[in-house]
Protein backbone atom coordinates (compact mmCIF):
# COMPACT_ATOMS: atom_id res chain seq x y z
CA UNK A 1 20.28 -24.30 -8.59
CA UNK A 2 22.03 -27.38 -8.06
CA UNK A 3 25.03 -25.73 -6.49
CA UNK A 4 22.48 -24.46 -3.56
CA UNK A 5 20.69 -27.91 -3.64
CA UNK A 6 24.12 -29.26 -2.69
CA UNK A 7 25.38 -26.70 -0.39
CA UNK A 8 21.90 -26.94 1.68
CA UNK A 9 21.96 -30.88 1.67
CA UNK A 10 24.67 -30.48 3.71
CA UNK A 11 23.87 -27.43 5.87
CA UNK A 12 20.57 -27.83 6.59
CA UNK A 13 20.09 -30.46 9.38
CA UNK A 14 15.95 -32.03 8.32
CA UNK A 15 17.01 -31.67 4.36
CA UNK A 16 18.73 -35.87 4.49
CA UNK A 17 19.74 -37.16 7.74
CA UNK A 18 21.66 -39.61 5.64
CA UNK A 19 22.99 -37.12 3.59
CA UNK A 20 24.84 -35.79 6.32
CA UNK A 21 26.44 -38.80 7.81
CA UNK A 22 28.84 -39.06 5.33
CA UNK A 23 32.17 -37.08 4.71
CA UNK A 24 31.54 -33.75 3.23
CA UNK A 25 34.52 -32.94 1.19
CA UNK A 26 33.86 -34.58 -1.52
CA UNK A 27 29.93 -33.36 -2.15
CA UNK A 28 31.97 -29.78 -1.11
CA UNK A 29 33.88 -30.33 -4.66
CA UNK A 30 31.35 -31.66 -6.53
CA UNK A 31 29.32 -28.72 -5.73
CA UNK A 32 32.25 -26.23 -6.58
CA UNK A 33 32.57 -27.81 -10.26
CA UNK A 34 28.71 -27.80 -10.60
CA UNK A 35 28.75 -24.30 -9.31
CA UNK A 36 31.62 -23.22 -11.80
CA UNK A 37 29.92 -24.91 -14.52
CA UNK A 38 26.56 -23.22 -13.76
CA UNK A 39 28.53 -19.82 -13.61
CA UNK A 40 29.37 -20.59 -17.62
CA UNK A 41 26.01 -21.55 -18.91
CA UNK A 42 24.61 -18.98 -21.44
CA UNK A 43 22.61 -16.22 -20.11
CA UNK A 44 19.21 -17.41 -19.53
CA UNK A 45 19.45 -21.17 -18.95
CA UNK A 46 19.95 -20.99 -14.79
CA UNK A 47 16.53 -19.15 -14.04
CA UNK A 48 17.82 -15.77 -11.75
CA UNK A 49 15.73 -16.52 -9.22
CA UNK A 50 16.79 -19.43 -8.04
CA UNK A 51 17.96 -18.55 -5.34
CA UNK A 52 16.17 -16.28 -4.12
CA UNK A 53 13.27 -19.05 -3.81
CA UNK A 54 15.96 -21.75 -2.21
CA UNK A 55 16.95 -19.31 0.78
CA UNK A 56 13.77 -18.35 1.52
CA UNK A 57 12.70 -22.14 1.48
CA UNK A 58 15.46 -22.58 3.96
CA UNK A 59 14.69 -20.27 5.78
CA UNK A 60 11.11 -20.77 6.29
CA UNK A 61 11.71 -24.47 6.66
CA UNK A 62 14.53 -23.75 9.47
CA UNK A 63 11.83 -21.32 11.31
CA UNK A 64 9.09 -24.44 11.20
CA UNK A 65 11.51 -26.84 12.39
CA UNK A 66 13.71 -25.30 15.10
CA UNK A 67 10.75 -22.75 16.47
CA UNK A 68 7.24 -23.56 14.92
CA UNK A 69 7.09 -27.02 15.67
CA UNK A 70 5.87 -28.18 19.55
CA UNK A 71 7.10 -30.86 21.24
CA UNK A 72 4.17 -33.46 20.33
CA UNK A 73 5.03 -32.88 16.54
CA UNK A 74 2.51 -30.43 15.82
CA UNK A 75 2.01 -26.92 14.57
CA UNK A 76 -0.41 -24.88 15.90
CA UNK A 77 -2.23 -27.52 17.64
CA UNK A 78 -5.15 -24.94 19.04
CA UNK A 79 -6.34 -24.98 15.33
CA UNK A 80 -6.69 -28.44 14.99
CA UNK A 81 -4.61 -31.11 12.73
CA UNK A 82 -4.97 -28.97 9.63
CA UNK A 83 -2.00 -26.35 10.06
CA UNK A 84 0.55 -29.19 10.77
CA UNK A 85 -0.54 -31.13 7.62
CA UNK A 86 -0.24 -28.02 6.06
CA UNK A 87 2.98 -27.41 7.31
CA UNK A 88 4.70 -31.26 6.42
CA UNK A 89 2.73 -30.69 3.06
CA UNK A 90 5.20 -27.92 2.28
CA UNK A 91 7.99 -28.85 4.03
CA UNK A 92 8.05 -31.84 1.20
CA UNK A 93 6.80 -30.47 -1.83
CA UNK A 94 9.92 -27.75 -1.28
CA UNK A 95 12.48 -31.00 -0.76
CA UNK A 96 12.56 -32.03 2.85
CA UNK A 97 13.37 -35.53 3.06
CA UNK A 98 10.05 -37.63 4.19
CA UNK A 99 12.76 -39.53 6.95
CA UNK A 100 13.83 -36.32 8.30
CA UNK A 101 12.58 -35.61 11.95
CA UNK A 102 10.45 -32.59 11.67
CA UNK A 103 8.36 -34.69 8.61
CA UNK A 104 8.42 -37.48 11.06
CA UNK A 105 6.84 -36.12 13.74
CA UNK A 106 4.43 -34.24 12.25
CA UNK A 107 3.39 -37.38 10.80
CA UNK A 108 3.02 -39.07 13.63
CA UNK A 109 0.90 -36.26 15.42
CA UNK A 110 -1.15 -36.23 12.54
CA UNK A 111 -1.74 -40.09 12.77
CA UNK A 112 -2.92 -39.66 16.37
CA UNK A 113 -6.20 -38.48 14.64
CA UNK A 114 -6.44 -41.24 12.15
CA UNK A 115 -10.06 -43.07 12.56
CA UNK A 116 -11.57 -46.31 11.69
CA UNK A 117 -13.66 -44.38 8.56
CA UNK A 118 -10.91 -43.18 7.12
CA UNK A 119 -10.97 -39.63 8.07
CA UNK A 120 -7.64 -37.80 9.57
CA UNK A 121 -9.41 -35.16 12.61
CA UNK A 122 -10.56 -34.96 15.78
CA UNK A 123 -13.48 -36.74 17.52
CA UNK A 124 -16.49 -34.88 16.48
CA UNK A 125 -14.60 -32.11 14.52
CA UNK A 126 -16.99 -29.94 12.46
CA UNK A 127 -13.57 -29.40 9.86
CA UNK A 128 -12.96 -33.29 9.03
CA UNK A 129 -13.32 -32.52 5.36
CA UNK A 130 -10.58 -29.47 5.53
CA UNK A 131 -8.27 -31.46 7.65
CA UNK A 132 -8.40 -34.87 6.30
CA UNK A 133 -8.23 -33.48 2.38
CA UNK A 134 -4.78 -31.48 3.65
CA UNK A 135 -4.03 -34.65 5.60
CA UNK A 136 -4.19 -36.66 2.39
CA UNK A 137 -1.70 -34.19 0.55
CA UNK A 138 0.91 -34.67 3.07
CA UNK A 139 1.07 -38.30 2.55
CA UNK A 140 0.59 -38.62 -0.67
CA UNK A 141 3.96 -35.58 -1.17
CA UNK A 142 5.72 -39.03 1.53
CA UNK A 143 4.31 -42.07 -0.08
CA UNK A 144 6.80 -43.00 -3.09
CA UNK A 145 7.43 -46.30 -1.38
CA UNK A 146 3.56 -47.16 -1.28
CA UNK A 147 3.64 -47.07 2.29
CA UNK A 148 0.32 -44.74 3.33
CA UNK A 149 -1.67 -46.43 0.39
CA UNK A 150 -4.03 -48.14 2.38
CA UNK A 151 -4.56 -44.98 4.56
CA UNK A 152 -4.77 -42.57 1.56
CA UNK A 153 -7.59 -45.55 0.51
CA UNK A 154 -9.74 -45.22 3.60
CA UNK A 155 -9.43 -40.93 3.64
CA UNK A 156 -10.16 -40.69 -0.28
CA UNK A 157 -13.60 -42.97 0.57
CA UNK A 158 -14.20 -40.94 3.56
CA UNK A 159 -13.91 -37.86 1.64
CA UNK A 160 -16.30 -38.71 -1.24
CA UNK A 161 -18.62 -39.61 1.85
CA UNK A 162 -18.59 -36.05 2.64
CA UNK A 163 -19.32 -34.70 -0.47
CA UNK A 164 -23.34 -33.11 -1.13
CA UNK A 165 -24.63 -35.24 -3.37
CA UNK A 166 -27.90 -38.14 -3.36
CA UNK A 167 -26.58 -39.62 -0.28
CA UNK A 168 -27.47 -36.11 1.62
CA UNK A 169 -30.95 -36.41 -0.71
CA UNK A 170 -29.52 -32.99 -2.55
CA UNK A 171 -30.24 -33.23 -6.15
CA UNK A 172 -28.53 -32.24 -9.11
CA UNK A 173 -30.79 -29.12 -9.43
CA UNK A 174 -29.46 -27.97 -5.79
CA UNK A 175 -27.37 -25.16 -5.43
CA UNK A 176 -25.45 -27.72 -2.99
CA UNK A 177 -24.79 -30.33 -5.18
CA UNK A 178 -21.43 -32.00 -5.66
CA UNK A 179 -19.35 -29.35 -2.81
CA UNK A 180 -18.00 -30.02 0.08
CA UNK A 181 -17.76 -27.80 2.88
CA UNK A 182 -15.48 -28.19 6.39
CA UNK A 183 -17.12 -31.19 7.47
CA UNK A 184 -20.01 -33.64 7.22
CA UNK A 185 -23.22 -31.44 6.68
CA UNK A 186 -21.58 -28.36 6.59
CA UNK A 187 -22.67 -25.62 3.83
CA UNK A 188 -20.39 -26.23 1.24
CA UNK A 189 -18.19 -23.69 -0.67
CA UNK A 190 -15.54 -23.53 -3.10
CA UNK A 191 -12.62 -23.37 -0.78
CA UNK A 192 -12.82 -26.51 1.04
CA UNK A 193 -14.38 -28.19 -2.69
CA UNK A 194 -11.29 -26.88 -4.08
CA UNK A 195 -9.13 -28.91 -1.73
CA UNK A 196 -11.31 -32.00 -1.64
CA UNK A 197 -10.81 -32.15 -5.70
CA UNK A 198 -6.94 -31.18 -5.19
CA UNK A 199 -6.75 -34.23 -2.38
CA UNK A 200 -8.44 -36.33 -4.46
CA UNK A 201 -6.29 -35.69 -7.84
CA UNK A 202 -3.38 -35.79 -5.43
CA UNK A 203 -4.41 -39.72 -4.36
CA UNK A 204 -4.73 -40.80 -8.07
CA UNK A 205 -8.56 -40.22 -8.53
CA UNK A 206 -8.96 -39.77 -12.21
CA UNK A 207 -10.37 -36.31 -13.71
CA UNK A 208 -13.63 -38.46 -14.84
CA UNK A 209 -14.55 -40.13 -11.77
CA UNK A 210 -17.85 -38.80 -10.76
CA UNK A 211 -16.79 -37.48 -7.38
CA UNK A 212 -14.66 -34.93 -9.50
CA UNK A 213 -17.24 -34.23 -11.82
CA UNK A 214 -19.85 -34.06 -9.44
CA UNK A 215 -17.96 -31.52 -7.85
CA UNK A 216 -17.00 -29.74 -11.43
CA UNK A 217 -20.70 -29.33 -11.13
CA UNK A 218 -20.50 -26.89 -7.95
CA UNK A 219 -17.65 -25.01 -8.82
CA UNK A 220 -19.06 -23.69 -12.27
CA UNK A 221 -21.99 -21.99 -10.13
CA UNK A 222 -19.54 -20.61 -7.73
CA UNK A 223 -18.43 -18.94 -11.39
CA UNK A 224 -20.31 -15.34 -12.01
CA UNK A 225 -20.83 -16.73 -16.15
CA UNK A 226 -24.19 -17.28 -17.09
CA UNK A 227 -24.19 -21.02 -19.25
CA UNK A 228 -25.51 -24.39 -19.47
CA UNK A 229 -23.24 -25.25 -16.50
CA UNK A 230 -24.79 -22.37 -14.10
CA UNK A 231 -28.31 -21.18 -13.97
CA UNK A 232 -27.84 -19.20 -10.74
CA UNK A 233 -29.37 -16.20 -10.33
CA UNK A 234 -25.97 -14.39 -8.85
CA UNK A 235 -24.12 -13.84 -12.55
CA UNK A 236 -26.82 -12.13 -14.37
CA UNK A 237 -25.86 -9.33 -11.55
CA UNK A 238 -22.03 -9.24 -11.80
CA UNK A 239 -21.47 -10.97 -15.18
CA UNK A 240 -17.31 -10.35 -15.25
CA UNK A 241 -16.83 -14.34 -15.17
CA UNK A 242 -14.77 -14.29 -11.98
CA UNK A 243 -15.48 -16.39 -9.00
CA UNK A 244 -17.35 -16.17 -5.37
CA UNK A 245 -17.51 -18.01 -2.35
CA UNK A 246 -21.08 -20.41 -2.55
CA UNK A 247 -23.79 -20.41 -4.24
CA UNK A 248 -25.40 -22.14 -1.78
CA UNK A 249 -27.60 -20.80 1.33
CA UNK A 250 -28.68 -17.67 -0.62
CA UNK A 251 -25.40 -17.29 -1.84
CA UNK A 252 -22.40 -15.35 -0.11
CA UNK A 253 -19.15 -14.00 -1.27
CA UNK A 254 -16.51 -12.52 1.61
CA UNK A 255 -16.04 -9.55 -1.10
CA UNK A 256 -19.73 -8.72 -0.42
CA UNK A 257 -22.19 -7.42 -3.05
CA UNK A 258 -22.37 -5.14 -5.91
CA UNK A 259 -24.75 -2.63 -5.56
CA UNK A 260 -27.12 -4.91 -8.23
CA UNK A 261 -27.45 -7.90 -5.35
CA UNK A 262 -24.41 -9.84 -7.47
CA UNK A 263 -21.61 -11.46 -5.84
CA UNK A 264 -18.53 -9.58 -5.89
CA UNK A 265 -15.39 -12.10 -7.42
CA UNK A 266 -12.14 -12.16 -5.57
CA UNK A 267 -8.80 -13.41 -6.87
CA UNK A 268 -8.05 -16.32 -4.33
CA UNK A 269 -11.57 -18.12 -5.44
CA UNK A 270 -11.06 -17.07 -9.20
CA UNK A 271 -7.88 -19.15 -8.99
CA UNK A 272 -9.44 -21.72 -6.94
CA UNK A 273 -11.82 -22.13 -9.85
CA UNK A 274 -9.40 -22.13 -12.35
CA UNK A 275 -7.29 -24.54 -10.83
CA UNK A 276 -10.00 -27.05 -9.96
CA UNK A 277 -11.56 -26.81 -13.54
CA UNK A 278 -8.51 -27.82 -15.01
CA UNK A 279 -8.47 -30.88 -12.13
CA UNK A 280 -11.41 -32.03 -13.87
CA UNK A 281 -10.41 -32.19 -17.24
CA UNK A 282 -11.39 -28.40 -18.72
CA UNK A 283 -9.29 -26.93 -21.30
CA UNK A 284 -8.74 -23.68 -21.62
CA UNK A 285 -11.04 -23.78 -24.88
CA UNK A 286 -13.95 -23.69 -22.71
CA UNK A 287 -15.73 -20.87 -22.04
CA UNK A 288 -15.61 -21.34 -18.04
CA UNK A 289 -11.99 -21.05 -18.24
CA UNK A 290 -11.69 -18.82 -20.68
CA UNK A 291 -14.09 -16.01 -18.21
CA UNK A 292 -11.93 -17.20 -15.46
CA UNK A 293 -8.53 -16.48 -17.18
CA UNK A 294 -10.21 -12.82 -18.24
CA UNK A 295 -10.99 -12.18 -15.21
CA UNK A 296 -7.39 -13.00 -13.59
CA UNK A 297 -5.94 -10.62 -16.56
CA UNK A 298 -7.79 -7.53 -15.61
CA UNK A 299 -6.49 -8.15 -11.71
CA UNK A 300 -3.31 -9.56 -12.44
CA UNK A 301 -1.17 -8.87 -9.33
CA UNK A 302 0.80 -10.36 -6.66
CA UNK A 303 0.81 -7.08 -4.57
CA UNK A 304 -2.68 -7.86 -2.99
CA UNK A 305 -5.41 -10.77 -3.45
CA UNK A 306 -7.87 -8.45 -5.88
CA UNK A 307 -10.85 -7.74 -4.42
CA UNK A 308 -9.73 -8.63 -0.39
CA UNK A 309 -6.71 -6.82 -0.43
CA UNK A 310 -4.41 -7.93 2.64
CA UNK A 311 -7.10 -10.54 3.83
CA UNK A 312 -6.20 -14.19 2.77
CA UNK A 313 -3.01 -12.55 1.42
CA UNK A 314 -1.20 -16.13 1.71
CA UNK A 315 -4.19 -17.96 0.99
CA UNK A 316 -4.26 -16.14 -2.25
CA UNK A 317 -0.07 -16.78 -2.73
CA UNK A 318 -0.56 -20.38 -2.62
CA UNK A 319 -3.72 -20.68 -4.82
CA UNK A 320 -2.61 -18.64 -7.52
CA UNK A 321 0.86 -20.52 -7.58
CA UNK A 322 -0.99 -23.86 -8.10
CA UNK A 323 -3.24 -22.51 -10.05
CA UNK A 324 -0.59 -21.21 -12.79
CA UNK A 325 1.04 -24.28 -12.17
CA UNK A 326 -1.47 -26.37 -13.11
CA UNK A 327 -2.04 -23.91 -16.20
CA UNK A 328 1.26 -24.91 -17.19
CA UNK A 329 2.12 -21.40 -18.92
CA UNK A 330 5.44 -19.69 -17.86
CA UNK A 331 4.73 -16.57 -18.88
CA UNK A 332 1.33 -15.02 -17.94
CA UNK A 333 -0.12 -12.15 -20.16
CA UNK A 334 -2.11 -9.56 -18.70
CA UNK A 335 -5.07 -7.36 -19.92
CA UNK A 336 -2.81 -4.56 -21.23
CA UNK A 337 -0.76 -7.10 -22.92
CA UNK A 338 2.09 -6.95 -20.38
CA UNK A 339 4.64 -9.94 -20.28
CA UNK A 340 4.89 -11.80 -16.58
CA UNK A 341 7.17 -13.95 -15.32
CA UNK A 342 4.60 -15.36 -12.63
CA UNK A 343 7.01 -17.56 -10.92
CA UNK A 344 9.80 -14.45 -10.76
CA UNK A 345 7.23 -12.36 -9.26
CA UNK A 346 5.52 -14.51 -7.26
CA UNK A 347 8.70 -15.53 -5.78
CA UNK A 348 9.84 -11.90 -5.68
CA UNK A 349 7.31 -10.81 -3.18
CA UNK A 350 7.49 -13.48 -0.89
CA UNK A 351 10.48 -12.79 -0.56
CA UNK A 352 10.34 -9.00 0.32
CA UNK A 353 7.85 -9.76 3.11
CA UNK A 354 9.51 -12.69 4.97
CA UNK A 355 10.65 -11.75 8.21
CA UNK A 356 13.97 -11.75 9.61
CA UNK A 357 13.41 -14.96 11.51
CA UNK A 358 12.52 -17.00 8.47
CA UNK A 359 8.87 -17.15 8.94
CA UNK A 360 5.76 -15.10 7.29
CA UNK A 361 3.15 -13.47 8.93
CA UNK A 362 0.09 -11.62 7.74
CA UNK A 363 -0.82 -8.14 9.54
CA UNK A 364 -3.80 -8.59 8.41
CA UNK A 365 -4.90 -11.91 11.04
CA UNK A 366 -8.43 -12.49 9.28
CA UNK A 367 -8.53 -16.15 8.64
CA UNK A 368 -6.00 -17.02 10.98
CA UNK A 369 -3.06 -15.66 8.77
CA UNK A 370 -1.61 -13.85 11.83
CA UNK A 371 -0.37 -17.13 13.03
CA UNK A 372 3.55 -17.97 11.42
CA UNK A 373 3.32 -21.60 11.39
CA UNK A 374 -0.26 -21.22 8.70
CA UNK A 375 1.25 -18.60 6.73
CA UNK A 376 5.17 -20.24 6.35
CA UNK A 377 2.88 -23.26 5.47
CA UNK A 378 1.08 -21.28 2.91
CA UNK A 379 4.38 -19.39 1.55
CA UNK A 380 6.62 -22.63 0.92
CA UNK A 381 3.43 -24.37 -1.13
CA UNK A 382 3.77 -21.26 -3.26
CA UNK A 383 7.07 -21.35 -3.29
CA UNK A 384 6.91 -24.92 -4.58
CA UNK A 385 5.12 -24.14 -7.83
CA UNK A 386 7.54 -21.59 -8.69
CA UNK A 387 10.42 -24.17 -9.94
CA UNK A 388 10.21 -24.54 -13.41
């Protein structure tokens, strides 16, 4: 691992500027003696996989920088701000320097949008929740130096602004309560809830604060599990304790309905779940995670997102990577009792569908994962949570 961290360092041109502006040779020995002494560890210390995951980081993070990005510092600028945040997002968490000029400039774009309430989007964008909680992850994954902490301030305000709760007069008892959808007054569901908790853990808000429990409140009744925490109608219809889109507006998941009216659960929001209970302070002792973590058994795969197939393959990659992340177990156990190596696998089939240019692309272009900038976004966060 550290051998490639070296040899990259000074190879790869947005990995440290500064890096680079000093004589090679001797980083090109130390790297040889750390790769020698690597090559004599016991079996099993340097994970196998290594690097397999650091080529296809460099690879996807050469593609962004020398093709994906435009010349205003932004990614896929017809979709709005949110696909370059997501882009500098995992450009850093997979160890591109914040100074280096691809980070920089996608900063900079993504300032352009910076308003006076603290959101991070366009004038009048009905998305301001989606892009300013992805907005806030790419400068908090910057910000060791403190230097974005009065703008992370301002966007973690604005975002708790957004949020359905008594300022929209929704009550507890609403199916609404506590989520947050793409933007102010927009139906909420657990997708863009799920990143308003993960932007909001991400700034420093604790697991406790209400905004997080408020919204622990809407995400157990996107949960088909019947409990104190969700008296929905939908999971008396599909009780298999895996996880749909909304509850709210009559309900809707994009895997349909069972042939009882229930919402069908899909892998990408059954992760979602899972990794925003644990966000706000679950255990897996309770019974919410517990359904959830049954659920992922029974589909565990990397070979589709269960119950969608190819659609939101690489919305699914990411989400389940944090998700067993967050988990903090190395080894996942399905159903049938059957070992995994999440991170091995995980990384493993990114890596057999990258394409020859460095970048990933879905075939399947529902949800906009036909676009290469989104999707290499969406691969290197995954990528991220696979180093142990």
């Amino acid at each position: 691992m550290y051998c490639w961290v070296l040899w990259m360092a000074g190879k790869v041109p947005f990995f440290s500027e500064a890096f680079q502006m000093r004589s090679c040779s001797w980083y090109r020995r130390l790297a040889v003696v750390i790769c020698l002494g690597t090559a004599l560890l016991p079996a099993g210390v340097a994970r196998a996989d290594e690097a397999t995951r650091m080529r296809s980081i460099q690879a996807g993070s050469r593609y962004l920088a020398e093709i994906g990005q435009a010349e205003d510092g932004s990614f896929s600028a017809e979709a709005g701000p949110a696909v370059t945040a997501l882009v500098v997002t995992g450009l850093l968490r997979t160890g591109t320097s914040p100074n280096a000029d691809v980070v920089r400039r996608g900063l900079d774009y993504l300032f352009s949008f910076a308003k006076a309430t603290g959101g991070i989007h366009p004038e009048d964008s009905p998305y301001a929740n989606y892009e300013t909680s992805i907005a806030v992850m790419a400068l908090v994954a910057c910000n060791e130096d403190g230097r974005y902490d009065e703008t992370i301030a301002k966007a973690e305000a604005f975002l708790k602004g957004l949020q359905w709760d008594g300022g929209e007069s929704v009550e507890p008892s609403d199916p609404a309560y506590g989520g947050a959808g793409y933007g102010s007054k927009q139906r909420p569901d657990l997708s863009n809830t799920a990143f308003l908790i993960e932007a909001l853990r991400a700034a420093g808000v604790a697991e406790d604060d209400p905004a997080i429990q408020r919204a622990l409140v809407f995400v157990s009744r996107t949960q088909n599990l019947e409990g104190p925490a969700n008296t929905m109608p939908f999971p008396a219809k599909n009780p298999d304790g895996g996880f749909y889109y909304t509850p709210a507006n009559g309900g809707e998941s994009q895997a349909g309905e069972t042939a009882a009216g229930g919402l069908r659960s899909y892998a990408s929001m059954t992760y979602a779940g899972l990794k925003s209970m644990i966000f706000a302070g679950l255990d897996r002792e309770d019974a919410r995670v517990q359904a959830a973590l049954d659920w992922l058994r029974k589909h565990y795969t990397f070979k589709e997102n269960p119950g969608l197939g190819d659609a939101g393959l690489y919305y699914f990659f990411q989400t389940a990577g944090k998700a067993l992340d967050t988990l903090g177990d190395d080894v996942f156990i399905d159903a049938s009792g059957v070992e995994h190596d999440w991170r091995d696998e995980l990384v493993a089939e990114l890596a057999r569908r990258q394409q020859a240019d460095g970048s990933w692309v879905n075939e399947n272009p529902r949800w906009l994962e036909g676009d290469p900038n989104l999707v290499t976004a969406y691969a290197l966060l995954a990528l991220a949570t696979c180093q142990e």
